[in-house]
Protein backbone atom coordinates (compact mmCIF):
# COMPACT_ATOMS: atom_id res chain seq x y z
CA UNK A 1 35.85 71.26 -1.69
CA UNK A 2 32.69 73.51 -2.54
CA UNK A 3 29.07 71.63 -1.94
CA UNK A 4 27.40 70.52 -5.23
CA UNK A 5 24.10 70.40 -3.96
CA UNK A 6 22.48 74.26 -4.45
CA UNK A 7 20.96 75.28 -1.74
CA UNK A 8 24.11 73.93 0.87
CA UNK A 9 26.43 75.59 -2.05
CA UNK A 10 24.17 78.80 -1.45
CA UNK A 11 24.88 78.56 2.15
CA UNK A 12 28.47 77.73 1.89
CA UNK A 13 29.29 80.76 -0.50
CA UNK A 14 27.21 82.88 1.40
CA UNK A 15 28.93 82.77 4.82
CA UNK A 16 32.20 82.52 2.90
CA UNK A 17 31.60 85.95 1.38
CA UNK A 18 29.69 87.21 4.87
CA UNK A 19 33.15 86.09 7.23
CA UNK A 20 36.29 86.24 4.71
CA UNK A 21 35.85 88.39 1.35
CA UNK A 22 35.07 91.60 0.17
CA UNK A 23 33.87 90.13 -3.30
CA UNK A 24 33.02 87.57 -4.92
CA UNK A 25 35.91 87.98 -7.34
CA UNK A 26 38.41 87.42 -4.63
CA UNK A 27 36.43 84.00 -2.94
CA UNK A 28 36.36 82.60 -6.78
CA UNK A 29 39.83 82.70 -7.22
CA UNK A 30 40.85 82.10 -3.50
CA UNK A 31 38.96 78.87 -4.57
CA UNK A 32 40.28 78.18 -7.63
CA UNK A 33 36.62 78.30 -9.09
CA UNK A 34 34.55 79.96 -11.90
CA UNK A 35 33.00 82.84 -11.00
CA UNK A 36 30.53 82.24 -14.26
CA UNK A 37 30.08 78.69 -13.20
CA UNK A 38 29.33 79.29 -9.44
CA UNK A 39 26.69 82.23 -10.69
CA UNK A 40 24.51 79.66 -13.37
CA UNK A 41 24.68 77.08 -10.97
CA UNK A 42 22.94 79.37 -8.16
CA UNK A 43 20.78 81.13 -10.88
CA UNK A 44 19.06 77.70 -11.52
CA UNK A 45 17.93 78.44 -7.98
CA UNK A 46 17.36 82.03 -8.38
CA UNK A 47 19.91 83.14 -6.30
CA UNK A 48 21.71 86.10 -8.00
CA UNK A 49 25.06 88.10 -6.51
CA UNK A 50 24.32 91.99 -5.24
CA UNK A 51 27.47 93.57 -4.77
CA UNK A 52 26.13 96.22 -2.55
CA UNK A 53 25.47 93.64 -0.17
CA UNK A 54 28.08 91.08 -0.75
CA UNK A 55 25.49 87.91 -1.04
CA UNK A 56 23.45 86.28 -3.26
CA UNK A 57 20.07 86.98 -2.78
């Protein structure tokens, strides 16, 4: 269901979290999904999750 490729799984989590959560918490398990895994896997990019502003930046 979730991209594997990065960058589209960048964009994908990103307007997720912009249009229909409050946290990441709540998208991860909406998704059924590792919140650990989904954060390494957009590290490797250097994308990183700032709760103040809901995105990984």
């Amino acid at each position: 269901m979730i991209p594997n490729d990065p960058v589209m799984l960048l964009s994908f989590v990103n307007l997720k979290l912009r249009d229909n959560y409050s946290c990441l918490a709540l998208l991860c398990e909406d998704l059924e999904i590792s919140e650990q895994d989904l954060t390494e896997k957009l590290a490797k990019i250097d994308y990183y999750y700032n709760k103040e502003h809901n995105q990984f930046i």
